[in-house]
C-alpha atoms as a PDB file:
ATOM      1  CA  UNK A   1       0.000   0.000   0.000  1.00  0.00           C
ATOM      2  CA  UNK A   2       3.152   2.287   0.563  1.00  0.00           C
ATOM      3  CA  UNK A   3       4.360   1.719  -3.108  1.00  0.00           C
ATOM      4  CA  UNK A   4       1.130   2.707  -4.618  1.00  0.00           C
ATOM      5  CA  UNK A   5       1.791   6.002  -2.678  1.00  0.00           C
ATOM      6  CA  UNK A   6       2.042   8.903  -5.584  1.00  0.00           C
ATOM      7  CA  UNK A   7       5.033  11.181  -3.640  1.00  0.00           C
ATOM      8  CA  UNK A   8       8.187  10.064  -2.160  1.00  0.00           C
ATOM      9  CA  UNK A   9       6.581  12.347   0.883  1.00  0.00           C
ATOM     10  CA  UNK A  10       3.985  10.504   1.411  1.00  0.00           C
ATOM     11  CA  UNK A  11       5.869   7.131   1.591  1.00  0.00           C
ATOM     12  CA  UNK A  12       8.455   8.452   3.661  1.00  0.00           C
ATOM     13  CA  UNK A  13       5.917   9.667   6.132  1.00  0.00           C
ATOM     14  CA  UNK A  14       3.783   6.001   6.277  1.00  0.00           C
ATOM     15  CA  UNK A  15       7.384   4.505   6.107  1.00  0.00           C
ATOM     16  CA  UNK A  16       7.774   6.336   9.352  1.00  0.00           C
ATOM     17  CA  UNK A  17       4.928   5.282  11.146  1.00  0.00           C
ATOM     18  CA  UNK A  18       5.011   1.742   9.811  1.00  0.00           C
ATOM     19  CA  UNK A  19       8.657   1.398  11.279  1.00  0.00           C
ATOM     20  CA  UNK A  20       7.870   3.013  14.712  1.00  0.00           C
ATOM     21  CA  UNK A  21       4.502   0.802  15.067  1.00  0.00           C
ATOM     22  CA  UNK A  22       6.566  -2.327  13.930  1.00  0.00           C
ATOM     23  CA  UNK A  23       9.684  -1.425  15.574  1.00  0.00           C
ATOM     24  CA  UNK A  24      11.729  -2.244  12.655  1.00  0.00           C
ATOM     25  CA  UNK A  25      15.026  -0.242  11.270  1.00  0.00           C
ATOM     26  CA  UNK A  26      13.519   2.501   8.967  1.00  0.00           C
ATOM     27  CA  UNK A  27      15.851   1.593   6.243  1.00  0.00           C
ATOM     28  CA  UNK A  28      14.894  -2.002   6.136  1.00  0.00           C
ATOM     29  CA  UNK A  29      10.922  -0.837   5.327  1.00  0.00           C
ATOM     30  CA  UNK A  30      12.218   2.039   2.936  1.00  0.00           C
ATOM     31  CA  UNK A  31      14.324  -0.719   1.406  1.00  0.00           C
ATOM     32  CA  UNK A  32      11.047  -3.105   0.969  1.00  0.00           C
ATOM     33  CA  UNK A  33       8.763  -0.341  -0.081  1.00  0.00           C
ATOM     34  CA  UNK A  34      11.836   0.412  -3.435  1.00  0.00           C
ATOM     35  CA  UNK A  35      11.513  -3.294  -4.552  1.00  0.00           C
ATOM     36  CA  UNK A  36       7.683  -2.981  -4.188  1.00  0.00           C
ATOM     37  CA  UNK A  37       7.531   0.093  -6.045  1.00  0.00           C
ATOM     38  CA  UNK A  38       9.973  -1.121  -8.708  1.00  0.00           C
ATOM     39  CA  UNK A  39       7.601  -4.082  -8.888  1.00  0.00           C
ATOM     40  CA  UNK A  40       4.782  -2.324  -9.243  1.00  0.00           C
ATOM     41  CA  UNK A  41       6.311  -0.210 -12.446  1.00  0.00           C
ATOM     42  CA  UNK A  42       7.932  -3.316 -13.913  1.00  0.00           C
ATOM     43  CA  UNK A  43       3.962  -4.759 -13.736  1.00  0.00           C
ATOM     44  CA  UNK A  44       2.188  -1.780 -15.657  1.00  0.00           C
ATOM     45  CA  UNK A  45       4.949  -1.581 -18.145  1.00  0.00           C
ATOM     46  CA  UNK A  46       4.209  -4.619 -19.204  1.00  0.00           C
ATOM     47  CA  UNK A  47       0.460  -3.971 -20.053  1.00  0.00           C
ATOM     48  CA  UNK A  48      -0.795  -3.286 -23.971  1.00  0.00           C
ATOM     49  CA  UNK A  49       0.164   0.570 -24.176  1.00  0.00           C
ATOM     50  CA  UNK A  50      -3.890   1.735 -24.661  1.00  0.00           C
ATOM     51  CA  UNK A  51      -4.812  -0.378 -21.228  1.00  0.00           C
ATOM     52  CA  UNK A  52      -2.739   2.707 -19.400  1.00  0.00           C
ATOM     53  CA  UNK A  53      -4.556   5.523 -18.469  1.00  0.00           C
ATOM     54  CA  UNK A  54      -2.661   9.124 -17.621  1.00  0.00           C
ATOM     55  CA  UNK A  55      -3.239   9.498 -13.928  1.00  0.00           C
ATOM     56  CA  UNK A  56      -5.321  13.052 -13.370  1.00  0.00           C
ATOM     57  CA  UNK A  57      -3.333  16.117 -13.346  1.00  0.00           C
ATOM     58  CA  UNK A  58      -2.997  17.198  -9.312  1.00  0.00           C
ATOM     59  CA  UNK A  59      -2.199  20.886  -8.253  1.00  0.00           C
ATOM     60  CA  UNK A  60       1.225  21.086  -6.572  1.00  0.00           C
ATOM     61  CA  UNK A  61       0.463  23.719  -3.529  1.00  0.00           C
ATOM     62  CA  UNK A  62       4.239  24.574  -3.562  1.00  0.00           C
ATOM     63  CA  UNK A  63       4.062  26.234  -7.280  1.00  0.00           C
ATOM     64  CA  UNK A  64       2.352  27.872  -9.677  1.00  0.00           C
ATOM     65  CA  UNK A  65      -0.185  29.447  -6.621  1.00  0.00           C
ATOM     66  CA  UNK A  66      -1.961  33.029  -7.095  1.00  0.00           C
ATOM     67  CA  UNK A  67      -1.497  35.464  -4.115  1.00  0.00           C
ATOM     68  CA  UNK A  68      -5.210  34.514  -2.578  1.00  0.00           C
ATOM     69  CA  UNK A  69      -4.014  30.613  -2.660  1.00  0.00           C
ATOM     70  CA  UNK A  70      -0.779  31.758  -1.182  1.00  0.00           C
ATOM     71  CA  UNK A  71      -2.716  33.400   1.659  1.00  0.00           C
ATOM     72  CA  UNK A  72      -5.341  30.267   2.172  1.00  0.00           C
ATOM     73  CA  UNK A  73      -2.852  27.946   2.431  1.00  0.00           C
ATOM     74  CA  UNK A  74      -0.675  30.275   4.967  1.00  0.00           C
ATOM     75  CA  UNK A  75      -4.276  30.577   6.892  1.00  0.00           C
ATOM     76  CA  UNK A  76      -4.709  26.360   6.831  1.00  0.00           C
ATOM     77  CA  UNK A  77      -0.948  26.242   7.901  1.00  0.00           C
ATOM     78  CA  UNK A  78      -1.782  28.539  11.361  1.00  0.00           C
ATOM     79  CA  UNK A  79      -5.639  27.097  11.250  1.00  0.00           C
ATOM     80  CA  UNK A  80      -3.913  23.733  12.027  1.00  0.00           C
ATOM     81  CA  UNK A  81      -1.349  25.064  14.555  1.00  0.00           C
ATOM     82  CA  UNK A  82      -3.537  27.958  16.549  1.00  0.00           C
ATOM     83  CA  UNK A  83      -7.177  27.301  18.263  1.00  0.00           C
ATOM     84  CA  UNK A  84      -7.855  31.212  17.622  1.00  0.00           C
ATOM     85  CA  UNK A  85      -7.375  30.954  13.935  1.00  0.00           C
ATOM     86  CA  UNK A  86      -9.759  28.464  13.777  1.00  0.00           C
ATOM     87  CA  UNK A  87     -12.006  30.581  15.813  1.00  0.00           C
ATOM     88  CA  UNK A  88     -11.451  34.074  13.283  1.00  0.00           C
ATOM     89  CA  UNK A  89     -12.071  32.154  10.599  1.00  0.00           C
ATOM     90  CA  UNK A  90     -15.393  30.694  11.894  1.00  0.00           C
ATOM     91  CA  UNK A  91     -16.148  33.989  13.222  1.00  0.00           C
ATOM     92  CA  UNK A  92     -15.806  35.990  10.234  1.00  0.00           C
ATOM     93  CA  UNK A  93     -17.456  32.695   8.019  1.00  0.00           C
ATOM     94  CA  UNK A  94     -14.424  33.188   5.878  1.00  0.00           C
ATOM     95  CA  UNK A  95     -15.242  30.667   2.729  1.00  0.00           C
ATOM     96  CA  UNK A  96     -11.965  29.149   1.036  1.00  0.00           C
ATOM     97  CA  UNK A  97     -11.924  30.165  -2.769  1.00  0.00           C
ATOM     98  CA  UNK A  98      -9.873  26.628  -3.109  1.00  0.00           C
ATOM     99  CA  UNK A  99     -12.177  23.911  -3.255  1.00  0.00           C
ATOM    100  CA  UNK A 100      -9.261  21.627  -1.972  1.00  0.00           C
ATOM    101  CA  UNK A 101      -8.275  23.914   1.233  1.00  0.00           C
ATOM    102  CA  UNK A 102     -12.154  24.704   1.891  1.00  0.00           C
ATOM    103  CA  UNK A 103     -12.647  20.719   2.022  1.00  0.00           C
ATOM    104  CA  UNK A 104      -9.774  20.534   4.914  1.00  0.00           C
ATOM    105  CA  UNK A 105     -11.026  22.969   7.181  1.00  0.00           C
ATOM    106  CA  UNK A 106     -14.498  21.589   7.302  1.00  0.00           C
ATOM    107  CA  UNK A 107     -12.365  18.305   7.817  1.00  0.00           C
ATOM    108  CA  UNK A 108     -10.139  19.693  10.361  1.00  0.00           C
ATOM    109  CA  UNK A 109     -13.445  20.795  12.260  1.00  0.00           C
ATOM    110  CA  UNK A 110     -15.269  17.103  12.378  1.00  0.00           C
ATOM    111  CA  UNK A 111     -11.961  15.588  13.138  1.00  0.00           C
ATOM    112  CA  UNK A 112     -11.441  18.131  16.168  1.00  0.00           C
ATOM    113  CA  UNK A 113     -15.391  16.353  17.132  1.00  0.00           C
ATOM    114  CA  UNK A 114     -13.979  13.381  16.961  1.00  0.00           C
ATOM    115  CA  UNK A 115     -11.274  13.548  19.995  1.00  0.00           C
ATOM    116  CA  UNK A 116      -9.910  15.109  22.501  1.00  0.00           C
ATOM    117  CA  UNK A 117      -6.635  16.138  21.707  1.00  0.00           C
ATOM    118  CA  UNK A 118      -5.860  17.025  17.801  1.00  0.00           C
ATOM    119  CA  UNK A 119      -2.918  16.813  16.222  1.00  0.00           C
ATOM    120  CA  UNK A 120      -1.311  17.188  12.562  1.00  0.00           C
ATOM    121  CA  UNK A 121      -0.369  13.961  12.613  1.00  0.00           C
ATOM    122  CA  UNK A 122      -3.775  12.432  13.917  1.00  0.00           C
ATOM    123  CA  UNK A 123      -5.630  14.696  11.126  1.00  0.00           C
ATOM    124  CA  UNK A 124      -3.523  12.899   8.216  1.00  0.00           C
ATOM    125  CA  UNK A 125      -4.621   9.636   9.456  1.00  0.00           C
ATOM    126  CA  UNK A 126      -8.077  11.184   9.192  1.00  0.00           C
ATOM    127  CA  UNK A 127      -8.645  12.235   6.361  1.00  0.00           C
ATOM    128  CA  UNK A 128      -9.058  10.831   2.602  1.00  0.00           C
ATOM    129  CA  UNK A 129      -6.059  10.543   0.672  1.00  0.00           C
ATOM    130  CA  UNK A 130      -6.332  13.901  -1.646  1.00  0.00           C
ATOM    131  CA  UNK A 131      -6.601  15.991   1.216  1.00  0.00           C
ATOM    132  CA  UNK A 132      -3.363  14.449   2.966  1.00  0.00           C
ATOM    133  CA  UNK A 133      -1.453  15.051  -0.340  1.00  0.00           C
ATOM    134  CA  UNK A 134      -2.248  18.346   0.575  1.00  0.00           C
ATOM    135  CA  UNK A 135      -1.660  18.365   4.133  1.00  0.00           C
ATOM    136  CA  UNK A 136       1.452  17.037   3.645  1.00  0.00           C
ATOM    137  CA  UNK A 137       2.598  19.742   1.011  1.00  0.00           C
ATOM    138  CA  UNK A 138       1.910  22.617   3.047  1.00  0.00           C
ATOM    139  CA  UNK A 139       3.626  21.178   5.896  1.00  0.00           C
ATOM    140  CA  UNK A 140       6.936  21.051   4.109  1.00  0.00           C
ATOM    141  CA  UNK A 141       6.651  24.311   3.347  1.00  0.00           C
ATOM    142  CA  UNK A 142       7.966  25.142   6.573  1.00  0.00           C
ATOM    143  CA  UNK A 143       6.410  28.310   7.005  1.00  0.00           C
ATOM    144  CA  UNK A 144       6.695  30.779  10.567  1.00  0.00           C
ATOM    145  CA  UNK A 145       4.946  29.769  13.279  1.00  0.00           C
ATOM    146  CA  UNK A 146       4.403  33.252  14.340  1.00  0.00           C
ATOM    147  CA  UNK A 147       1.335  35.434  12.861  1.00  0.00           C
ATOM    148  CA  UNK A 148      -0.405  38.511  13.869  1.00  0.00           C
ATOM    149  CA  UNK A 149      -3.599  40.178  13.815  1.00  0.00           C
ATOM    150  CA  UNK A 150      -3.238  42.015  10.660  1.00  0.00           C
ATOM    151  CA  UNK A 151      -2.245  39.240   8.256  1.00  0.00           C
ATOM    152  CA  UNK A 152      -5.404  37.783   9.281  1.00  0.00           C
ATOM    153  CA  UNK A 153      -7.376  40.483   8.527  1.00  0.00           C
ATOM    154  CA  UNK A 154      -4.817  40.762   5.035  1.00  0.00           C
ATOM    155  CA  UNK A 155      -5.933  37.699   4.391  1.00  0.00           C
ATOM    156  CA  UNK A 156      -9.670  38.318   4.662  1.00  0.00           C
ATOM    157  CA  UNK A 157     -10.013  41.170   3.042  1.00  0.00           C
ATOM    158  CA  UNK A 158      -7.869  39.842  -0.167  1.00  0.00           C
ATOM    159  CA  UNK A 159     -10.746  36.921  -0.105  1.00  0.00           C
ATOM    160  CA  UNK A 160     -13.116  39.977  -0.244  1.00  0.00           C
ATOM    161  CA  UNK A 161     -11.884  41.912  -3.158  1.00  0.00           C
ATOM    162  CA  UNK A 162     -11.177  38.407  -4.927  1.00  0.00           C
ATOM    163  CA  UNK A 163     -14.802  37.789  -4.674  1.00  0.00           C
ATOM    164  CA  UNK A 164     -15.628  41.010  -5.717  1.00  0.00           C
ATOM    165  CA  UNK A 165     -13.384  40.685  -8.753  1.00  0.00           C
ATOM    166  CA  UNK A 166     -15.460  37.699  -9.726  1.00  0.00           C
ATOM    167  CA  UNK A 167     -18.020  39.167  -9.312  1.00  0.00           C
ATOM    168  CA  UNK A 168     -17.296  41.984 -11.693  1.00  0.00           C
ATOM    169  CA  UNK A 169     -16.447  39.575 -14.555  1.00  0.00           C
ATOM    170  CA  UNK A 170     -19.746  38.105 -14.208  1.00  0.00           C
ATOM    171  CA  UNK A 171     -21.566  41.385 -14.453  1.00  0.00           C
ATOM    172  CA  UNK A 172     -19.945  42.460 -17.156  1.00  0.00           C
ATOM    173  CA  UNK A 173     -20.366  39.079 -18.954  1.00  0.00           C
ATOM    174  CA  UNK A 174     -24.478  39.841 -18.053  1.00  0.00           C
ATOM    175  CA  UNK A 175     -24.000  43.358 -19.569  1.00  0.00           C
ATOM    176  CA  UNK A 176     -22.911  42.373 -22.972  1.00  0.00           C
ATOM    177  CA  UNK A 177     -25.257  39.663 -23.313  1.00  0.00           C
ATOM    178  CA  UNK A 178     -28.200  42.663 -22.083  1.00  0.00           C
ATOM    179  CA  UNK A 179     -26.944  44.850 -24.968  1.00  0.00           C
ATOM    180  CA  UNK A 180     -26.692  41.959 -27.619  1.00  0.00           C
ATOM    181  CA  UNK A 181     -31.061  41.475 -26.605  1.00  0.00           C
ATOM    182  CA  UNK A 182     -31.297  45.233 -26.307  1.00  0.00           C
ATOM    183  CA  UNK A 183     -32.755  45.094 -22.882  1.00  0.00           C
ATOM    184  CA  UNK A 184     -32.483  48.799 -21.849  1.00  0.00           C
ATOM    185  CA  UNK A 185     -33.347  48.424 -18.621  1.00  0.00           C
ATOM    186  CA  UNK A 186     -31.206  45.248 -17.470  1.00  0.00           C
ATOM    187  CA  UNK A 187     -28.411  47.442 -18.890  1.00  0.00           C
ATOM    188  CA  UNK A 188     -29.133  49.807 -16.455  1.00  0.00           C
ATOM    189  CA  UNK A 189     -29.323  47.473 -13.701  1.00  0.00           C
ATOM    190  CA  UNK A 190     -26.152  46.227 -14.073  1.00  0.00           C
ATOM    191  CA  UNK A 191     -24.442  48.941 -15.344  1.00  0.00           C
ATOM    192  CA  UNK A 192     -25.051  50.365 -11.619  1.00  0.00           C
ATOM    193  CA  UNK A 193     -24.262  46.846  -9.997  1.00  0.00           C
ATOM    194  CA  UNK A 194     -20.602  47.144 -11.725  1.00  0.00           C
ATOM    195  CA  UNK A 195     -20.121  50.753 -10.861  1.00  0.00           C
ATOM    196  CA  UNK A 196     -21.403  49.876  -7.263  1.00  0.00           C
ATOM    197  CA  UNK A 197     -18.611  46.795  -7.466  1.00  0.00           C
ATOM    198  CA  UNK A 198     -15.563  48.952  -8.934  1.00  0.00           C
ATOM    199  CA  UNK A 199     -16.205  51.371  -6.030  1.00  0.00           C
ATOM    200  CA  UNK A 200     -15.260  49.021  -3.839  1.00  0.00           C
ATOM    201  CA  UNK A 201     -12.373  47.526  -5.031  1.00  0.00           C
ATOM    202  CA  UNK A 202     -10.560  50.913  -5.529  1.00  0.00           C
END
């Protein structure tokens, strides 16, 4: 089950675990999870070329990010670390723009249900495989510990104006289609809606 493991992360991490719950030498389980995985590859290359199927493309959280993904996955990184984190982002019903990092905090909240003392490590086990791809990105990130009050509220109100920026591009999308049916009066209403939205953002 290690081999099939997609990242050399995430098989050095269950590689870990499996050696301190077995008490065998780490090397001698990183040694049989190589021959396994070396197995496993000599296995599918033998199979007719159109019987292999491209695995899906995955996001790698450690390139390639925009500035508001940047900032989520800095706000999951201290979410995970800091009770009050958790607690401003509840408070302020912050929604994650990523799908992916949305999906952990909910996660991170049932698993906190779930026992009495939380921990990184405990939430990997938790959780479905996708998600602890993820986790286990952002943890080698090896970000600051430390944080203050006005990153937070950096954070949040970039998630605003992001929002708002979508928004925009919708609006404008509904304008054009307005004055391609000549509706005078939809014009109108949106043209106000996007000057009401611009306003903001400067």
């Amino acid at each position: 089950m290690i081999a099939r493991s997609h990242t050399e992360i995430t098989q050095d991490l269950y590689s870990q675990k499996l050696a301190e719950l077995t008490q065998l030498p780490i090397e001698t389980i990183k040694n049989a999870v190589l021959s396994e995985s070396q197995k496993q590859r000599r296995q599918v290359s033998r199979k007719p070329y159109q019987e292999q199927q491209p695995e899906p493309k995955k996001q790698d959280f450690s390139k390639k990010l925009s500035a508001l993904e940047i900032a989520e996955v800095r706000l999951i990184y201290l979410v995970l670390r800091y009770e009050e984190v958790n607690d401003f982002v509840i408070q302020h019903q912050y929604e994650f723009n990523n799908s992916e990092l949305g999906a952990i905090f909910k996660e991170w909240q049932t698993y906190k249900q779930s026992t009495d003392n939380p921990t990184i490590s405990g939430f990997i086990d938790f959780i479905s495989d996708d998600l602890k791809r993820i986790i286990v990105a952002i943890e080698m990130m090896q970000m600051p510990d430390y944080y203050s009050s006005k990153e937070l509220e950096d954070y949040l109100s970039r998630s605003i104006k992001e929002k708002q920026a979508q928004q925009l591009q919708k609006l404008r999308a509904q304008l054009n289609e307005a004055k391609r049916q000549h509706d005078e009066q939809q014009e109108l209403a949106l043209t106000q809606q996007i000057i009401e939205l611009r306003r903001l953002l400067n």
